[in-house]
PDB file of N, CA and C in Angstrom:
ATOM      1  N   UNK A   1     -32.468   8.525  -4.972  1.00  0.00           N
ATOM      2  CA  UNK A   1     -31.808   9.101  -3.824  1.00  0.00           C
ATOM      3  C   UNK A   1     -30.291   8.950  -3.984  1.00  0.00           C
ATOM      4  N   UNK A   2     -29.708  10.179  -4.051  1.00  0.00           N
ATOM      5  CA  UNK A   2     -28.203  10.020  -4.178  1.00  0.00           C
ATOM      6  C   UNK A   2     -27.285   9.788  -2.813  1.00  0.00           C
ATOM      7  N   UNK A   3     -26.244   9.147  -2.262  1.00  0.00           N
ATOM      8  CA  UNK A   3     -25.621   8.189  -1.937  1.00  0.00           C
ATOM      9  C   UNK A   3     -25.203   9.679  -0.677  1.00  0.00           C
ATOM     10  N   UNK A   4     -25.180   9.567   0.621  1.00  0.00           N
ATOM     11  CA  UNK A   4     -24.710  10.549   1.372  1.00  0.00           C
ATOM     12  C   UNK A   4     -22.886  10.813   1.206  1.00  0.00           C
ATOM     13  N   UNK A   5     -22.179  11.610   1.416  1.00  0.00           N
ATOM     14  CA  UNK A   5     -20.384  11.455   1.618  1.00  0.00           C
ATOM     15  C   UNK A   5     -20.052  10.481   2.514  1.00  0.00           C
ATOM     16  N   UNK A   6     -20.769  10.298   3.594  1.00  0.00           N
ATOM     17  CA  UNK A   6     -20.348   9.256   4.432  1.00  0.00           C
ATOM     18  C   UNK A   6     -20.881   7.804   3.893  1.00  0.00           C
ATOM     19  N   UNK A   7     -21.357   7.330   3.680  1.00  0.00           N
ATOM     20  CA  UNK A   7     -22.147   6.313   2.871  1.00  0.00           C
ATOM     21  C   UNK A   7     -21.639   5.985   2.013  1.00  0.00           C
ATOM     22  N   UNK A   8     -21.172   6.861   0.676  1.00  0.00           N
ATOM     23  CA  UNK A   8     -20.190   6.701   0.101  1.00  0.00           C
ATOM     24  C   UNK A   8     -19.087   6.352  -0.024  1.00  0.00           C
ATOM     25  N   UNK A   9     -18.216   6.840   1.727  1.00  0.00           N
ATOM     26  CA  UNK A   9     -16.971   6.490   1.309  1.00  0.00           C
ATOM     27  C   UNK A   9     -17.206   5.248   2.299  1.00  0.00           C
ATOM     28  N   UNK A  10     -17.823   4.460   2.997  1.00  0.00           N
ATOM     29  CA  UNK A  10     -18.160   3.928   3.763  1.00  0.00           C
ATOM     30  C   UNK A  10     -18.097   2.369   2.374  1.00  0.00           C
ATOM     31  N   UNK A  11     -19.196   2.703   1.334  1.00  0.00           N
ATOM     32  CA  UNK A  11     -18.994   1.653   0.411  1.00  0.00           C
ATOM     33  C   UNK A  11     -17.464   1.557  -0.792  1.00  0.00           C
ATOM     34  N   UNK A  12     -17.324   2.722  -0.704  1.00  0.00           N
ATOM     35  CA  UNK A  12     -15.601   2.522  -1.038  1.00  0.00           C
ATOM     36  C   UNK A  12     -15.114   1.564  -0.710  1.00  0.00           C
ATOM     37  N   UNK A  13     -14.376   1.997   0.639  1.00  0.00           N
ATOM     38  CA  UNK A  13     -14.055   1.485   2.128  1.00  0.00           C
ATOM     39  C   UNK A  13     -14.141  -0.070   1.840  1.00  0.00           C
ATOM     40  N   UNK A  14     -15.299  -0.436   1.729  1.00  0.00           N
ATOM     41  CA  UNK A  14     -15.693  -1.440   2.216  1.00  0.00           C
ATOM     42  C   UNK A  14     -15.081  -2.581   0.866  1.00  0.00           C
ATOM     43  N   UNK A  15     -15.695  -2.018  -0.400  1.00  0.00           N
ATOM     44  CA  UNK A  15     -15.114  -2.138  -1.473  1.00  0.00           C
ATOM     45  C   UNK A  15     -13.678  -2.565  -1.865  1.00  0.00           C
ATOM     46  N   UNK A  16     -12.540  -1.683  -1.126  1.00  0.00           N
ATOM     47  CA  UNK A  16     -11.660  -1.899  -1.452  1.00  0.00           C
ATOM     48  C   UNK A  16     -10.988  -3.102  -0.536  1.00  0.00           C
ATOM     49  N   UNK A  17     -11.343  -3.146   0.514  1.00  0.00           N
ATOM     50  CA  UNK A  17     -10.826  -4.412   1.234  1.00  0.00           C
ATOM     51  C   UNK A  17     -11.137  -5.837   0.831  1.00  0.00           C
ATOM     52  N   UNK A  18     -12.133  -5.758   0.228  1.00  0.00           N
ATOM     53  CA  UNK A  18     -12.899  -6.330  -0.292  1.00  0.00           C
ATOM     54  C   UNK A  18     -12.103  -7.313  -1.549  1.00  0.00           C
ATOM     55  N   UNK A  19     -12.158  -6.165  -1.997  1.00  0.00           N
ATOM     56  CA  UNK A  19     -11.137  -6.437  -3.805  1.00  0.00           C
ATOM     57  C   UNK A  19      -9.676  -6.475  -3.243  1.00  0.00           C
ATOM     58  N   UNK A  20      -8.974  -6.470  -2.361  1.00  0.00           N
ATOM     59  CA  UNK A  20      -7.562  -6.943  -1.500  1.00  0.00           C
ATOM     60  C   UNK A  20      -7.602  -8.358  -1.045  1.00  0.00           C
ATOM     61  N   UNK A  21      -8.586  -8.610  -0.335  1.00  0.00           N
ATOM     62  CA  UNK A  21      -8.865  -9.964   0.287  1.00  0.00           C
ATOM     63  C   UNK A  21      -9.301 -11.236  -1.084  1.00  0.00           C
ATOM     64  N   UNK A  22      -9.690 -10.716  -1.892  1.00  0.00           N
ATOM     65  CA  UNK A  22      -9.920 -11.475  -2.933  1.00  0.00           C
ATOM     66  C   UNK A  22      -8.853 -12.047  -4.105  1.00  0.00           C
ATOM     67  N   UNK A  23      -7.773 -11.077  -3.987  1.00  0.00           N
ATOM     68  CA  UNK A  23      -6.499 -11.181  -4.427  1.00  0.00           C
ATOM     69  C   UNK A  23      -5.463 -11.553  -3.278  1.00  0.00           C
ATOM     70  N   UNK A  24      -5.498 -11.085  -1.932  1.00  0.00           N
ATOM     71  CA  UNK A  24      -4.725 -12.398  -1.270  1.00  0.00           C
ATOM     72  C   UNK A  24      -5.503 -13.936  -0.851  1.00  0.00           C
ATOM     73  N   UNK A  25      -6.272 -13.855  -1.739  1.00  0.00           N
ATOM     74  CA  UNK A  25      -6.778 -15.569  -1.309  1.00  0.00           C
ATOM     75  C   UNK A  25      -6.212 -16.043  -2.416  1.00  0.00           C
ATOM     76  N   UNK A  26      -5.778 -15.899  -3.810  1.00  0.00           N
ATOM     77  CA  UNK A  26      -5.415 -16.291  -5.031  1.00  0.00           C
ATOM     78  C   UNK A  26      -3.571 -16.394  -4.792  1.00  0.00           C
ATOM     79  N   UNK A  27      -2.968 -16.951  -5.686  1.00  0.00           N
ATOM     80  CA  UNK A  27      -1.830 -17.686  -5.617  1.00  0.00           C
ATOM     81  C   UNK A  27      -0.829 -16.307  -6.983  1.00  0.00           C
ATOM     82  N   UNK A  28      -2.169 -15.008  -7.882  1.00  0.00           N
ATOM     83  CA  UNK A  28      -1.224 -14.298  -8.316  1.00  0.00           C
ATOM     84  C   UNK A  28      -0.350 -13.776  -7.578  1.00  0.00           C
ATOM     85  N   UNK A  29       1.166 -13.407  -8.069  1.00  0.00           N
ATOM     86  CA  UNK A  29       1.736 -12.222  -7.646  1.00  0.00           C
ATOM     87  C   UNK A  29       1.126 -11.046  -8.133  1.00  0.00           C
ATOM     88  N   UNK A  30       0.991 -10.337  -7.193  1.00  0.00           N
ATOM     89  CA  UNK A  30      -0.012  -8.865  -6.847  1.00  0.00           C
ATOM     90  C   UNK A  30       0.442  -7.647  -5.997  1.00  0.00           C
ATOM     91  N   UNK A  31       0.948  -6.634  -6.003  1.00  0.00           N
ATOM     92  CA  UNK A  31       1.262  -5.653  -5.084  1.00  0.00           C
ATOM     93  C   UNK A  31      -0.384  -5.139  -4.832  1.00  0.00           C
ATOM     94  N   UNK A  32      -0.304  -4.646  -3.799  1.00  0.00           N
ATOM     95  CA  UNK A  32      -1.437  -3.992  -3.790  1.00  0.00           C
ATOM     96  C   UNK A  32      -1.061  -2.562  -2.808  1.00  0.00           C
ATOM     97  N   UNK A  33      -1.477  -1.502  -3.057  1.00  0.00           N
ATOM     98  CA  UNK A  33      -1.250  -0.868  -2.476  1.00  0.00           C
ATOM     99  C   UNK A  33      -2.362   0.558  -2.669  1.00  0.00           C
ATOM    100  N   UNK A  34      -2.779   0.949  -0.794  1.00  0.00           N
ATOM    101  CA  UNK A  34      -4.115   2.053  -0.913  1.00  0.00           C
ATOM    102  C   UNK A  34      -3.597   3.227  -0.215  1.00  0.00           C
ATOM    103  N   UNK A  35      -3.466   4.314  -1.086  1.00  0.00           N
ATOM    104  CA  UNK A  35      -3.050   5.304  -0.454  1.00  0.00           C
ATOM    105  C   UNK A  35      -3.850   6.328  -0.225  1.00  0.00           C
ATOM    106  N   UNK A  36      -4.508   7.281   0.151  1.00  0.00           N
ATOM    107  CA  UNK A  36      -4.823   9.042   0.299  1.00  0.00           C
ATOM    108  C   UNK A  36      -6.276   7.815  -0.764  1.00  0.00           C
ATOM    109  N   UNK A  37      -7.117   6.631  -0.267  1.00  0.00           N
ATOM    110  CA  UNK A  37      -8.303   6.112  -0.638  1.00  0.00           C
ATOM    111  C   UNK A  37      -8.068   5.815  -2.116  1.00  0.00           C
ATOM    112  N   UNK A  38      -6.872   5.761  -2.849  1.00  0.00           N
ATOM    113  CA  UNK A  38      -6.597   4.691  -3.978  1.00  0.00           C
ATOM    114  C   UNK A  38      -5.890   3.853  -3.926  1.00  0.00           C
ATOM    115  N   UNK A  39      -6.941   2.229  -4.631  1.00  0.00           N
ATOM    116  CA  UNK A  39      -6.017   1.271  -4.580  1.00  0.00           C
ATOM    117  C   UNK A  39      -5.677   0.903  -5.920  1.00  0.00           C
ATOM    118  N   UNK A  40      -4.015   0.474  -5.913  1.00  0.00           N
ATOM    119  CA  UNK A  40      -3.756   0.046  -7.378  1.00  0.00           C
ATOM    120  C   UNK A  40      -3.478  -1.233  -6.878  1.00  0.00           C
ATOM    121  N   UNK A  41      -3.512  -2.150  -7.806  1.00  0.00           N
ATOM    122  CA  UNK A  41      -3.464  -3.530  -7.881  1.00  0.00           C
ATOM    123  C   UNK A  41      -2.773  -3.699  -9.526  1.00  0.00           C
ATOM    124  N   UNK A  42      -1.211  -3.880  -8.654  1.00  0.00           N
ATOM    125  CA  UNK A  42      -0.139  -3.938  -9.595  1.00  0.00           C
ATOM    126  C   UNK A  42       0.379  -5.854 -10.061  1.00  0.00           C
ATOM    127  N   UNK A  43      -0.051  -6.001 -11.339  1.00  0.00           N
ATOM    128  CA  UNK A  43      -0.010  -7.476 -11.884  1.00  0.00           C
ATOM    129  C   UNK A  43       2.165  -7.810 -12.272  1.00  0.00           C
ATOM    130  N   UNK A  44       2.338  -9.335 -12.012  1.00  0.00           N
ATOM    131  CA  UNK A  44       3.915  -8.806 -12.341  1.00  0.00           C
ATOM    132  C   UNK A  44       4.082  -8.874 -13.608  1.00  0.00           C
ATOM    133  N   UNK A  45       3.235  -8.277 -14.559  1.00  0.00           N
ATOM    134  CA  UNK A  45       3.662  -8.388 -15.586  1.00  0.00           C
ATOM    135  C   UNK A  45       4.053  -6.681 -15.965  1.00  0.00           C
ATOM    136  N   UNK A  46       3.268  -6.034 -14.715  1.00  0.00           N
ATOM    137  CA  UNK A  46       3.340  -4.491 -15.166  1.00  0.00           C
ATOM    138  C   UNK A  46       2.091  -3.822 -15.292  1.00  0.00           C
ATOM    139  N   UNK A  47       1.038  -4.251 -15.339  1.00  0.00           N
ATOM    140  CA  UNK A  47      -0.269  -4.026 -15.919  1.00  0.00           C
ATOM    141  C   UNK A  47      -1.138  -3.569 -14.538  1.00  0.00           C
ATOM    142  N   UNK A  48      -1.930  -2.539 -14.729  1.00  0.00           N
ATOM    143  CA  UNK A  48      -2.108  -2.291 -12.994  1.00  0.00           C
ATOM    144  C   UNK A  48      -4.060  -2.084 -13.524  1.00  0.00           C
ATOM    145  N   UNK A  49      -4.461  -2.279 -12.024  1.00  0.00           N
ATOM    146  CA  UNK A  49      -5.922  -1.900 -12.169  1.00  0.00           C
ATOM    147  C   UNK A  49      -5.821  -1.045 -10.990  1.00  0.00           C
ATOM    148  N   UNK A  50      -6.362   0.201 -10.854  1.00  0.00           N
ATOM    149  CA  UNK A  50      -6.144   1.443 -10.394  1.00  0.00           C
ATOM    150  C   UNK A  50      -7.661   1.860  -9.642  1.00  0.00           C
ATOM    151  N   UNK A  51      -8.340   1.699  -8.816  1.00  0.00           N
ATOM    152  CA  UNK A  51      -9.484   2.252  -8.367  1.00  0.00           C
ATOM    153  C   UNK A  51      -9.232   3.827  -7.699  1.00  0.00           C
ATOM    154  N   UNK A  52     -10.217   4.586  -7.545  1.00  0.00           N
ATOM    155  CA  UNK A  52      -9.732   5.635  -7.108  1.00  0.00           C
ATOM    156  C   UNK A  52     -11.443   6.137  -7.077  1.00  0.00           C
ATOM    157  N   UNK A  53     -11.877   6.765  -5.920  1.00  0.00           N
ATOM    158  CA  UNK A  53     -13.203   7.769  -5.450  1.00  0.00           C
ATOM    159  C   UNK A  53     -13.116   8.742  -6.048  1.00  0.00           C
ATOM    160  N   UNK A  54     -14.414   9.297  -7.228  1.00  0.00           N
ATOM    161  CA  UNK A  54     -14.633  10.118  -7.639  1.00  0.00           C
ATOM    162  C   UNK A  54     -15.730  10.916  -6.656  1.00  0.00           C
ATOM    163  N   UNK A  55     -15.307  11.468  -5.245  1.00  0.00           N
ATOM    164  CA  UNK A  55     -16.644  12.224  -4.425  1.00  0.00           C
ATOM    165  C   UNK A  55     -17.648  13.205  -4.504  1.00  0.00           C
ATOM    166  N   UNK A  56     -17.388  14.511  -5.790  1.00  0.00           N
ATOM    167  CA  UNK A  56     -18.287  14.938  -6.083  1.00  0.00           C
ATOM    168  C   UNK A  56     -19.778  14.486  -6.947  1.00  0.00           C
ATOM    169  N   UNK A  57     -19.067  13.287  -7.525  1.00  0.00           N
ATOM    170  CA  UNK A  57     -19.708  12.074  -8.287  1.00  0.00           C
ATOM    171  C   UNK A  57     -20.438  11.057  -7.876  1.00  0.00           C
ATOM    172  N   UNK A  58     -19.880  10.844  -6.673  1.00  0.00           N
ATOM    173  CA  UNK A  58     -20.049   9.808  -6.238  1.00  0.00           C
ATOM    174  C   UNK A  58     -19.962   8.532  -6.724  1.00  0.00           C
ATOM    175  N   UNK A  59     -19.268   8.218  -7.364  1.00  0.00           N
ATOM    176  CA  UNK A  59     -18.767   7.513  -8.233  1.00  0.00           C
ATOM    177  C   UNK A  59     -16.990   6.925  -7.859  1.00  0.00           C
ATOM    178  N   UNK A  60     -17.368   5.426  -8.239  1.00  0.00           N
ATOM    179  CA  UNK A  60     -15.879   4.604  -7.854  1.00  0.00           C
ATOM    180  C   UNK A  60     -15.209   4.706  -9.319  1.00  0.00           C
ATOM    181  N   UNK A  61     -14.145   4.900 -10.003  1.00  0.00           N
ATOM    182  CA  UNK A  61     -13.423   5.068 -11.203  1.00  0.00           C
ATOM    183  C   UNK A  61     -12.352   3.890 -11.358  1.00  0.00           C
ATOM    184  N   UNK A  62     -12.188   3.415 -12.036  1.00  0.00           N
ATOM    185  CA  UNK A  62     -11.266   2.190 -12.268  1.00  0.00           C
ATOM    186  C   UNK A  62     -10.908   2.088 -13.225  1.00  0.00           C
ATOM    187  N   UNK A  63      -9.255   2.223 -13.241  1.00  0.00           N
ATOM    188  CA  UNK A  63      -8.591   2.204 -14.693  1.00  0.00           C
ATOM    189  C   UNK A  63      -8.028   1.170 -14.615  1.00  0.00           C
ATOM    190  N   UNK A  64      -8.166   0.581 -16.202  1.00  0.00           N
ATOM    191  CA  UNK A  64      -7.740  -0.763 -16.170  1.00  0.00           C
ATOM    192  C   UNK A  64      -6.764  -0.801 -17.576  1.00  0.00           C
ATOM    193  N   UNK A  65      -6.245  -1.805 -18.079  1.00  0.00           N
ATOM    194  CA  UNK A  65      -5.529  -1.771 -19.369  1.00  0.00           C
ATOM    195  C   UNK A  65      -6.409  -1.424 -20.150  1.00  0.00           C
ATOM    196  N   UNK A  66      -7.593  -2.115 -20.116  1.00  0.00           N
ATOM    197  CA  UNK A  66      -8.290  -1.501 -21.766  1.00  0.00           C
ATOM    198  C   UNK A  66      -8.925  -0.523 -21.718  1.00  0.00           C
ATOM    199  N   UNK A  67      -9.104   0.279 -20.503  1.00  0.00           N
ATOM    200  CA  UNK A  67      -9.718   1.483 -20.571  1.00  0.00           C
ATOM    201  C   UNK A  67     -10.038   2.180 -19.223  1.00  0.00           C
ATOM    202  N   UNK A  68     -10.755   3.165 -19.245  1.00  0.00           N
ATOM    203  CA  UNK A  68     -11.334   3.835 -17.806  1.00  0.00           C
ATOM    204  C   UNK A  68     -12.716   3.178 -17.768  1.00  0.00           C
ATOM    205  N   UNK A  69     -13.450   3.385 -16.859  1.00  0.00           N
ATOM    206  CA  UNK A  69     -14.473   3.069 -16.808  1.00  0.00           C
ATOM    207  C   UNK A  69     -15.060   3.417 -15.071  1.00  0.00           C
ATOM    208  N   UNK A  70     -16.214   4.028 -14.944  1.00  0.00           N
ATOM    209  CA  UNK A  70     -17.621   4.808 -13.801  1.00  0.00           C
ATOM    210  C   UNK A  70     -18.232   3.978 -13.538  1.00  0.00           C
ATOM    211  N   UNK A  71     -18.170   3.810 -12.294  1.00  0.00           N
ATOM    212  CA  UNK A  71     -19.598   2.943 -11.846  1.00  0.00           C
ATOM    213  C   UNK A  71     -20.298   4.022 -10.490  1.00  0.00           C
ATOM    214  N   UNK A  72     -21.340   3.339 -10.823  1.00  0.00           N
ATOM    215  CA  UNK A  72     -22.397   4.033  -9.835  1.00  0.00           C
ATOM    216  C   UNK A  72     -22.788   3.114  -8.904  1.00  0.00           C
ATOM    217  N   UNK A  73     -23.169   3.469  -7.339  1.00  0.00           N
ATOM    218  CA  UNK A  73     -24.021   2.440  -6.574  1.00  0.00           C
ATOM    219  C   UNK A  73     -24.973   1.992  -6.997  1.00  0.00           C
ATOM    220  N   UNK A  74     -25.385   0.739  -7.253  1.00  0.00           N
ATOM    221  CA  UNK A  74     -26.786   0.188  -7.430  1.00  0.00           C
ATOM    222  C   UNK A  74     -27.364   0.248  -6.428  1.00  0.00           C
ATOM    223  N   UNK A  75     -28.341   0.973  -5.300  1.00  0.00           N
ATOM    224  CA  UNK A  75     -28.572   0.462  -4.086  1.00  0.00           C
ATOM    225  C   UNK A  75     -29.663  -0.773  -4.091  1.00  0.00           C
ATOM    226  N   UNK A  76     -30.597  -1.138  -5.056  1.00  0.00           N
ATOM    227  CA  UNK A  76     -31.418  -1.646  -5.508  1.00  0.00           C
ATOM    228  C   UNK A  76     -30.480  -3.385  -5.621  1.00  0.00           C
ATOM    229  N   UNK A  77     -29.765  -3.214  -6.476  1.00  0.00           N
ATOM    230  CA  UNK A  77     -28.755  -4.228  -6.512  1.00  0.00           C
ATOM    231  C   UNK A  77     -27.810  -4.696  -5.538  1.00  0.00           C
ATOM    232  N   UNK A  78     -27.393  -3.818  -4.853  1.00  0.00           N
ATOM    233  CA  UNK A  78     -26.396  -3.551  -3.801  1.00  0.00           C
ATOM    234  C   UNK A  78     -24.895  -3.631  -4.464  1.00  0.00           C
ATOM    235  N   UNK A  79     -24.848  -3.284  -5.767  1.00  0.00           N
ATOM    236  CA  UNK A  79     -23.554  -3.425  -5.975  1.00  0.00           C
ATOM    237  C   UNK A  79     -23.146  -2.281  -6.973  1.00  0.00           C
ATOM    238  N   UNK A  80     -21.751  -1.862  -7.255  1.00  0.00           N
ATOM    239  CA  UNK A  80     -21.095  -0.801  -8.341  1.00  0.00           C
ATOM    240  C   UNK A  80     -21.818  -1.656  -9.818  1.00  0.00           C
ATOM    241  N   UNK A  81     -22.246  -0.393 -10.457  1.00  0.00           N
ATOM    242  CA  UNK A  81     -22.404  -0.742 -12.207  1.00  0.00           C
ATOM    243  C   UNK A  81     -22.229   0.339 -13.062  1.00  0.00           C
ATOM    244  N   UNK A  82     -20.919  -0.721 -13.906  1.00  0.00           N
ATOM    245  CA  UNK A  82     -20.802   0.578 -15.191  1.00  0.00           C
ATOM    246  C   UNK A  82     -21.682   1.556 -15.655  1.00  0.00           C
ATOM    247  N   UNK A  83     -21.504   3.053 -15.740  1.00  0.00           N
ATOM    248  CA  UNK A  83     -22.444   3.687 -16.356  1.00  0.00           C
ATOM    249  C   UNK A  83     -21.983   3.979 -18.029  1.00  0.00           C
ATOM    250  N   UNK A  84     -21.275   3.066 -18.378  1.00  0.00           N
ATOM    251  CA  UNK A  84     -21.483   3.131 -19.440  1.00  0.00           C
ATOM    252  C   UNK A  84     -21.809   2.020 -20.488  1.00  0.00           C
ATOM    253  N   UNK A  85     -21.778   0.299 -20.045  1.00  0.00           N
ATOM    254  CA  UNK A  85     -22.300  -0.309 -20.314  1.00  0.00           C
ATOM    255  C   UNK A  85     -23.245  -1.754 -19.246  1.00  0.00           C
ATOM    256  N   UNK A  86     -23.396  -1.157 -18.020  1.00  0.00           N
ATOM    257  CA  UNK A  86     -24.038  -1.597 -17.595  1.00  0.00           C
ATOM    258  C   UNK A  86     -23.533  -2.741 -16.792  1.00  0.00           C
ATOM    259  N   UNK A  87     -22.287  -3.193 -17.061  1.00  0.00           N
ATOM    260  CA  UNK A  87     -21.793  -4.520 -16.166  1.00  0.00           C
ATOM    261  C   UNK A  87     -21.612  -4.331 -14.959  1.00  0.00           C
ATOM    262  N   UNK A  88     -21.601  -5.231 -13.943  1.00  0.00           N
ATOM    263  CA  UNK A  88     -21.657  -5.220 -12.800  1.00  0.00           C
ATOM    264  C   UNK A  88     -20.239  -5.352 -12.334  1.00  0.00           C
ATOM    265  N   UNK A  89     -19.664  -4.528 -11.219  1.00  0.00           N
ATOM    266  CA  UNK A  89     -18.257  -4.743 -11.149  1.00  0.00           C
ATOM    267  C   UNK A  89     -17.840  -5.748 -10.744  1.00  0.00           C
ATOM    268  N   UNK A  90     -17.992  -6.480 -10.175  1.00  0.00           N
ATOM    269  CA  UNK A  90     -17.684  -7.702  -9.569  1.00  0.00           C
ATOM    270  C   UNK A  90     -17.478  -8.604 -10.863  1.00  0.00           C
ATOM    271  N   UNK A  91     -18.348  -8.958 -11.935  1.00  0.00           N
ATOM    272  CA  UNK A  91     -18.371  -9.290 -12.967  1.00  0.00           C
ATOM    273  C   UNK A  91     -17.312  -8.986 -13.918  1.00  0.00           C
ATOM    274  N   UNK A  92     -17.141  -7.450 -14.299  1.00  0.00           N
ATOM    275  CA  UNK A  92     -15.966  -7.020 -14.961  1.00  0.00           C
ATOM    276  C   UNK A  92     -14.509  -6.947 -13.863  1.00  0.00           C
ATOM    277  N   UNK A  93     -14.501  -7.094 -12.997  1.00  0.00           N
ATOM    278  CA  UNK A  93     -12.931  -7.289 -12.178  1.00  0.00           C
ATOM    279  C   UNK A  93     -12.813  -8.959 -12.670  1.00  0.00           C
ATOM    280  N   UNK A  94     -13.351  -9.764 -12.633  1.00  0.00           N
ATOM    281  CA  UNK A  94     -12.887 -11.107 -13.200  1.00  0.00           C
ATOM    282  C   UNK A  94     -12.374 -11.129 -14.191  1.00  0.00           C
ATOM    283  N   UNK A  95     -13.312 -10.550 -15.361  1.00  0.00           N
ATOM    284  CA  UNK A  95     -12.595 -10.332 -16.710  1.00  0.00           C
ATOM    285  C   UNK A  95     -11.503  -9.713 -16.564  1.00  0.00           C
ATOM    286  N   UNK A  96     -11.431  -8.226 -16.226  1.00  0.00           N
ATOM    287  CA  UNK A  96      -9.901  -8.012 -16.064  1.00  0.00           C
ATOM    288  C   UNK A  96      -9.250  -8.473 -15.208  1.00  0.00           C
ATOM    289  N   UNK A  97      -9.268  -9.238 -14.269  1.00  0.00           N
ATOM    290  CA  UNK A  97      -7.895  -9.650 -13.789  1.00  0.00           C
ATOM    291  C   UNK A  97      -7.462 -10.712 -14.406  1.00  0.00           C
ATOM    292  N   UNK A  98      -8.397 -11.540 -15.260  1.00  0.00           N
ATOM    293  CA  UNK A  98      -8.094 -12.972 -15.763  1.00  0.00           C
ATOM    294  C   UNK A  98      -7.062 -11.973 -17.371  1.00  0.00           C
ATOM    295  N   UNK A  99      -7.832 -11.009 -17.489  1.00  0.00           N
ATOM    296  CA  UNK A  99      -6.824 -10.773 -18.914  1.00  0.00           C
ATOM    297  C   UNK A  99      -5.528  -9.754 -18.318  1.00  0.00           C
ATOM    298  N   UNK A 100      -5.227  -9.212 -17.461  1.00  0.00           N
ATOM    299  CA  UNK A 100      -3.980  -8.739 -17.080  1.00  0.00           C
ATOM    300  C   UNK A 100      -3.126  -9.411 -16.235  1.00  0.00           C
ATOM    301  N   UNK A 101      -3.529 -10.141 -15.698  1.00  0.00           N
ATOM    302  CA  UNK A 101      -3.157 -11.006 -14.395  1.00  0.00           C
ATOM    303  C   UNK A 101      -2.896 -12.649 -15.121  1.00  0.00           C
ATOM    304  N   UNK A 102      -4.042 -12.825 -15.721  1.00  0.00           N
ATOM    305  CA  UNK A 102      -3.504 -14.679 -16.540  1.00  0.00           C
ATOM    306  C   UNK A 102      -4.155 -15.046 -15.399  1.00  0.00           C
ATOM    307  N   UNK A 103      -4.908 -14.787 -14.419  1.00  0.00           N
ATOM    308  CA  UNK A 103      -5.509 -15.877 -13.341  1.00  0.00           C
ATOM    309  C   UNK A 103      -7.179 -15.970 -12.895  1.00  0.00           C
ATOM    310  N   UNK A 104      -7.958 -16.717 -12.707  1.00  0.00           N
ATOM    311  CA  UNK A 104      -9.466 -16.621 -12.104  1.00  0.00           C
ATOM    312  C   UNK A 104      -9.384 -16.127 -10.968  1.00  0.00           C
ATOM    313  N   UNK A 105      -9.582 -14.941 -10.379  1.00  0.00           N
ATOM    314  CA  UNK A 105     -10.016 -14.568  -9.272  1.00  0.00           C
ATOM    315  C   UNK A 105     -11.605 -14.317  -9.472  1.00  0.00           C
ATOM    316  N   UNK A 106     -12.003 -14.592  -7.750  1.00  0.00           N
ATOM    317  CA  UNK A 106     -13.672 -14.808  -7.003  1.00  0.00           C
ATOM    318  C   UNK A 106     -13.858 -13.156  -6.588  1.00  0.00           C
ATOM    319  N   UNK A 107     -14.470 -12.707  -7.253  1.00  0.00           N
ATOM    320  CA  UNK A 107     -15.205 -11.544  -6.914  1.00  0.00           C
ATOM    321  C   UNK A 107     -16.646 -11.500  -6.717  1.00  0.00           C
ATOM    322  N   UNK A 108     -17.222 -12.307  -6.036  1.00  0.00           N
ATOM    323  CA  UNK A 108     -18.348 -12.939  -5.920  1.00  0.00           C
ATOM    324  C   UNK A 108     -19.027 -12.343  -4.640  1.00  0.00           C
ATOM    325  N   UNK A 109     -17.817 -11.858  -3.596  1.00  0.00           N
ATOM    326  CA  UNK A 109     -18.236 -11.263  -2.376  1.00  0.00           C
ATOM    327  C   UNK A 109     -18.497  -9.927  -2.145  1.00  0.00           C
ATOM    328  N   UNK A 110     -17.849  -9.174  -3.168  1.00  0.00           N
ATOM    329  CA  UNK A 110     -18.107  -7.650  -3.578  1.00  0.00           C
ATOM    330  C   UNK A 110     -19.443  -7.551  -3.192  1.00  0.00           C
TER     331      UNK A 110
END
């Protein structure tokens, strides 16, 4: 069953506050900023992680330094997973923020 428009942007939504609150609980310097439903999450070194709603897709998109990368709703899981190697986002936002950022952030609540 594919994900309704409202439902969708509803787990965006929810998503992105989500991944804000998790970076103001941490001690990086971080801009964050969500405009027209994209958030970039600017590191001070320069290095940004970029989310942005793909809606005909339904699909959340996240560009990061080492690459782009699709995730799909798991509803089964309840969470975003790469469709191209399967990681769970919450999982891969640690990795990248620890390698663009230099810090452990808890993405555990995603």
């Amino acid at each position: 069953m594919s994900l309704t428009e409202a439902r969708f942007h509803a787990l965006v939504d929810a998503l992105q506050l989500a991944v804000e609150d998790a970076f103001d609980a941490t001690d990086l310097d971080v801009d964050l900023e969500n405009s027209g439903g994209v958030l970039t999450v600017r590191f001070d070194n320069g290095s940004q992680l970029i989310f942005s709603r793909q809606e005909p897709l339904r699909q959340l998109w996240l560009a990061a330094r080492s690459g782009g990368f699709h995730f799909d709703y798991d509803e089964a899981a309840g969470t975003w997973v790469c469709d191209g190697n399967g990681e769970a986002l919450p999982a891969m936002l640690a990795r990248l923020a620890s390698e663009q950022g230099g810090a452990a952030v808890d993405f555990t609540a995603l």
